[in-house]
N, C-alpha and C. Protein backbone atom coordinates (compact mmCIF):
# COMPACT_ATOMS: atom_id res chain seq x y z
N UNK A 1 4.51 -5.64 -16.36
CA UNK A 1 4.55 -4.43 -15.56
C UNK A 1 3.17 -3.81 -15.48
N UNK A 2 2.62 -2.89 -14.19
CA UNK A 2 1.51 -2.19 -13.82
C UNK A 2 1.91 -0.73 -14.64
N UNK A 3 0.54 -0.59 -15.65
CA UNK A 3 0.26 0.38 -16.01
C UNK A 3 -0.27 1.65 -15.38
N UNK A 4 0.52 2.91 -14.41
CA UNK A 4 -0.04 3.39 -13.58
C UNK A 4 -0.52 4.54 -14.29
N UNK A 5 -1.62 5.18 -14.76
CA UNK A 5 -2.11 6.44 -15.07
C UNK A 5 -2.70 7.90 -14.24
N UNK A 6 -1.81 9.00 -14.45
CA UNK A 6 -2.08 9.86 -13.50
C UNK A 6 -2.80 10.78 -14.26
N UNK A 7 -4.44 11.64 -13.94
CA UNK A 7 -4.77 12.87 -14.20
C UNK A 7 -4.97 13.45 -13.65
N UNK A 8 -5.42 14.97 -14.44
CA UNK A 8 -5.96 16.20 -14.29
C UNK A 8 -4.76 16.87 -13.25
N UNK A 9 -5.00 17.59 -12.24
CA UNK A 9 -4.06 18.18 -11.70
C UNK A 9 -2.48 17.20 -11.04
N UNK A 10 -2.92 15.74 -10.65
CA UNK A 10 -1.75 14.76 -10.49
C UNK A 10 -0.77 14.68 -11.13
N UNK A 11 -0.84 15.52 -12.97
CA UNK A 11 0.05 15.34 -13.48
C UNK A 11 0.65 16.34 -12.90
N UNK A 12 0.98 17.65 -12.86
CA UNK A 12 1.68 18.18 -12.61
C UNK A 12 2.34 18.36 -10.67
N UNK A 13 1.10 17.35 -10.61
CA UNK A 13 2.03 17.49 -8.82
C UNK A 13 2.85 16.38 -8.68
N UNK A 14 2.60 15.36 -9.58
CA UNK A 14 3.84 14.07 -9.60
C UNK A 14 4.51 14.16 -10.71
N UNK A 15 4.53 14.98 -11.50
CA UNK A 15 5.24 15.49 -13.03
C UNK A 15 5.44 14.07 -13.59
N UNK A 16 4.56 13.35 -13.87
CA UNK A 16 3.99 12.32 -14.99
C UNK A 16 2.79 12.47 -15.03
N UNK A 17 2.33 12.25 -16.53
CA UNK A 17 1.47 11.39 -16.77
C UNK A 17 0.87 9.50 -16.68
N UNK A 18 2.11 9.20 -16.80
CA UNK A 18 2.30 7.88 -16.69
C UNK A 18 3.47 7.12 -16.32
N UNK A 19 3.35 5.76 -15.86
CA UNK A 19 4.60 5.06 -15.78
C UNK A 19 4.34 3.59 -15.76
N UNK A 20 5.13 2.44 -16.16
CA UNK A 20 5.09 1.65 -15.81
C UNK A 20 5.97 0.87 -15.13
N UNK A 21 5.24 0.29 -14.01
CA UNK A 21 6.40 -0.36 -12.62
C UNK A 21 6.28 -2.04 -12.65
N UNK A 22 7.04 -2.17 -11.97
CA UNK A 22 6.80 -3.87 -11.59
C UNK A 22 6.59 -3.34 -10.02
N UNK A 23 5.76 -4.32 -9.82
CA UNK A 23 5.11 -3.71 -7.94
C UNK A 23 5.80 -4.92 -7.13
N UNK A 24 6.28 -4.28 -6.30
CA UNK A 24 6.99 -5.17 -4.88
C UNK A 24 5.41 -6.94 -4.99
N UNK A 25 6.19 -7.73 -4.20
CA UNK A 25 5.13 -8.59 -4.20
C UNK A 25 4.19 -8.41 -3.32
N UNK A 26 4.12 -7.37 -1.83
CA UNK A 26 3.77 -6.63 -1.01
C UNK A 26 2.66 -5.77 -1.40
N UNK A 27 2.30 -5.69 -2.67
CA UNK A 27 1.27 -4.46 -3.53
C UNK A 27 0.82 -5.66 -3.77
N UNK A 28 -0.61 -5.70 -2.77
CA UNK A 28 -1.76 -6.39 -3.54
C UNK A 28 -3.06 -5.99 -3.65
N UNK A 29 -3.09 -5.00 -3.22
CA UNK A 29 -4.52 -3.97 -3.97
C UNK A 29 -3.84 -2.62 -3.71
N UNK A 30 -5.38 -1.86 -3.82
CA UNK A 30 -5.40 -0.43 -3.85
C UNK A 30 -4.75 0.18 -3.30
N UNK A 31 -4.90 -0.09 -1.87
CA UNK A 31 -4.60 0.69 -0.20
C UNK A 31 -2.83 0.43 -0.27
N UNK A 32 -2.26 -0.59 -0.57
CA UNK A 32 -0.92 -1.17 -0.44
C UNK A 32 -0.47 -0.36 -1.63
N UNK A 33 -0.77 -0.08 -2.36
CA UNK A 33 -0.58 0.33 -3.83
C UNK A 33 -0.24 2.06 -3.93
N UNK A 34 -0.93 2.25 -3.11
CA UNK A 34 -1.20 4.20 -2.93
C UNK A 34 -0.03 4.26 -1.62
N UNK A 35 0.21 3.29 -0.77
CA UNK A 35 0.83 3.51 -0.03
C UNK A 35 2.59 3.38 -0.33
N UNK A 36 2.52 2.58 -1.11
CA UNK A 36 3.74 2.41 -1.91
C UNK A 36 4.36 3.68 -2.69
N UNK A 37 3.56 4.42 -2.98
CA UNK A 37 3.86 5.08 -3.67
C UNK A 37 3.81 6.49 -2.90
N UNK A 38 3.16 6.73 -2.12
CA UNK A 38 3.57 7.79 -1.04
C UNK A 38 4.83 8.27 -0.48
N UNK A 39 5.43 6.64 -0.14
CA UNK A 39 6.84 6.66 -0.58
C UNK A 39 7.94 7.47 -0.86
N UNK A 40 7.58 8.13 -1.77
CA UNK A 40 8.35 8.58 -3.09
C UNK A 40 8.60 10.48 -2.36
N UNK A 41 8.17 10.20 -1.40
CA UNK A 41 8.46 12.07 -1.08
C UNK A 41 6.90 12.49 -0.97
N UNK A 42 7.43 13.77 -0.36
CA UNK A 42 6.02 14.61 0.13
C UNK A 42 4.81 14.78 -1.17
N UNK A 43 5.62 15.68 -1.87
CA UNK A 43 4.28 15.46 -2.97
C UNK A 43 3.63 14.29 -3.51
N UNK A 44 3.82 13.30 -3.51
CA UNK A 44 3.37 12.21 -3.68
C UNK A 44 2.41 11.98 -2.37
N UNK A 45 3.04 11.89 -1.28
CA UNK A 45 1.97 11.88 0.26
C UNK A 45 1.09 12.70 0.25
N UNK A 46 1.36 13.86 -0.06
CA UNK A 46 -0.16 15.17 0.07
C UNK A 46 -1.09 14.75 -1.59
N UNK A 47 -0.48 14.49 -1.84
CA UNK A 47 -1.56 13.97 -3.39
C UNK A 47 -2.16 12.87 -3.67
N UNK A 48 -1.61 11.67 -3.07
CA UNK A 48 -2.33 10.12 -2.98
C UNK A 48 -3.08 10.10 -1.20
N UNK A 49 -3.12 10.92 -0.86
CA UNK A 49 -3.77 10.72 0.47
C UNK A 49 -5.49 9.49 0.00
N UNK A 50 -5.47 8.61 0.30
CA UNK A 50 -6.86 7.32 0.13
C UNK A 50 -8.30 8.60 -0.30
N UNK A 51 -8.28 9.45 0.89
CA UNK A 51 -9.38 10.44 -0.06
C UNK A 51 -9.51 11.27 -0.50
N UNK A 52 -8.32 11.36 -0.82
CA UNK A 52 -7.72 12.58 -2.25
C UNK A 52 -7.93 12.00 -3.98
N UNK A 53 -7.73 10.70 -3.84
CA UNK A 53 -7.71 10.04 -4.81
C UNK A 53 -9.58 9.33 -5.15
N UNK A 54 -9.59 8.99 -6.58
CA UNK A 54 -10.50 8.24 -6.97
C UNK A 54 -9.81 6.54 -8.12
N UNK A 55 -9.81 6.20 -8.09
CA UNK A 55 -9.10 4.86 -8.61
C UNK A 55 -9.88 4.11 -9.95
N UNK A 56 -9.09 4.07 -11.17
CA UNK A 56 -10.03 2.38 -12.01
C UNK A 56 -8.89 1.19 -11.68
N UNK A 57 -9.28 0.30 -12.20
CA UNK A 57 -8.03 -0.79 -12.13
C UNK A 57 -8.65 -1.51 -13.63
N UNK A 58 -8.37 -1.55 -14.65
CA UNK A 58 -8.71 -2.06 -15.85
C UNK A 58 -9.97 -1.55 -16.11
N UNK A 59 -10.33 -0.21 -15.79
CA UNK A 59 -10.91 1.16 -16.30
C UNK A 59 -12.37 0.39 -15.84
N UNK A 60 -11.99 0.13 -14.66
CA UNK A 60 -13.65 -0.38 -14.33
C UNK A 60 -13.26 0.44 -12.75
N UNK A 61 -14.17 1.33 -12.32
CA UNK A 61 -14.07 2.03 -10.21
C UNK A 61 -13.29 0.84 -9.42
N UNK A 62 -13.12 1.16 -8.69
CA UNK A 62 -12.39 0.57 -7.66
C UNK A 62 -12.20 0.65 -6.24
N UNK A 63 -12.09 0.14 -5.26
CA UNK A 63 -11.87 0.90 -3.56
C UNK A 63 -10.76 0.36 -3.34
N UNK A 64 -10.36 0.89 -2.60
CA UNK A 64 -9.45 0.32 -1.50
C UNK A 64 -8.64 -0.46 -1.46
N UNK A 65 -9.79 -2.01 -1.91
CA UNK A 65 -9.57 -3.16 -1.39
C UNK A 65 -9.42 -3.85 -2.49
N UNK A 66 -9.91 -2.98 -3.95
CA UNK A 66 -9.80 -4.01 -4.99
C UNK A 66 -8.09 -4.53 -5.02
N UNK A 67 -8.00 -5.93 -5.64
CA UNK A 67 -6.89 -6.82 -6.19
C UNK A 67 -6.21 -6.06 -7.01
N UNK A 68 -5.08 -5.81 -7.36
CA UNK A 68 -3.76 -5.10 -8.16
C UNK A 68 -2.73 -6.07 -8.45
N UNK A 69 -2.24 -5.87 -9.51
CA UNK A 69 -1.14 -6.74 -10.21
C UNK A 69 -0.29 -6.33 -11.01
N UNK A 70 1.01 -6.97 -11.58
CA UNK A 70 1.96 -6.23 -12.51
C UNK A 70 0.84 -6.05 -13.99
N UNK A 71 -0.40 -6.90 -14.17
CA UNK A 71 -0.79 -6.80 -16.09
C UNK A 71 -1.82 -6.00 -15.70
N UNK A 72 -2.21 -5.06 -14.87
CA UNK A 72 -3.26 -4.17 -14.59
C UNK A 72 -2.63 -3.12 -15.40
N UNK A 73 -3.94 -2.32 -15.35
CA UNK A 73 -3.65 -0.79 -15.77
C UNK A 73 -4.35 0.02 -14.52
N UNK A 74 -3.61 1.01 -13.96
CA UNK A 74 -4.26 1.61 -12.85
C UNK A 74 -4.46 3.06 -12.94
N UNK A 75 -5.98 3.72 -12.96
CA UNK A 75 -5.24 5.30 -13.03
C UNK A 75 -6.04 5.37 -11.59
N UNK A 76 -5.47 6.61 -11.60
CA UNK A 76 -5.58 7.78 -10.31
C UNK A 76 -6.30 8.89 -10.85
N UNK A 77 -7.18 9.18 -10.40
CA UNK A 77 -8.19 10.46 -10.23
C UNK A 77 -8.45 11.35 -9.52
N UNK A 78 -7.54 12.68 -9.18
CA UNK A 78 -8.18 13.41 -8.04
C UNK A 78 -9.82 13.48 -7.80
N UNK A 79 -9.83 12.67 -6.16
CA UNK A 79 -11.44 13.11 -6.28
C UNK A 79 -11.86 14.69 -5.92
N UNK A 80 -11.28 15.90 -5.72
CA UNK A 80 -11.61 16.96 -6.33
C UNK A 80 -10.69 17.79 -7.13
N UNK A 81 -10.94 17.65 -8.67
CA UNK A 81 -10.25 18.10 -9.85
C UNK A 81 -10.39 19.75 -9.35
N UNK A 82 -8.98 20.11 -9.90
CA UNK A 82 -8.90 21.62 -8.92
C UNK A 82 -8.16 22.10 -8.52
């Protein structure tokens, strides 16, 4: 399963800190990944918007386009904490 990590203000607008998922086979990077999860209802859409967010994928930066998998660890970073 994908280790997804949420901070700073994300926690309380998706009320986790964390979760772990198994990702559709359809999630194969970033962009597919944030979009998946938008999903989930409005607050999730106004909070993962692509440049709302900042991304690691095995705590190394990331865009877009990087590769994603179920043995990743992924966090999410508002890119303005606030």
């Amino acid at each position: 399963m994908a280790k997804i990590l949420y901070f700073s203000t994300l926690v309380d607008k998706l009320g986790a800190s964390s979760e772990e998922v198994v990702l559709p086979d359809t999630i194969t990077d970033v962009r597919s990944l944030l979009a998946w999860l938008r999903q989930r209802g409005e607050n999730w859409e106004n909070a993962l918007k692509d440049d709302a967010v900042r991304i690691t994928v095995n705590r190394r930066i990331a865009d877009l386009t990087a590769a994603v998998n179920d043995k990743m660890e992924i966090a999410i970073i508002p890119a303005r904490p606030g």
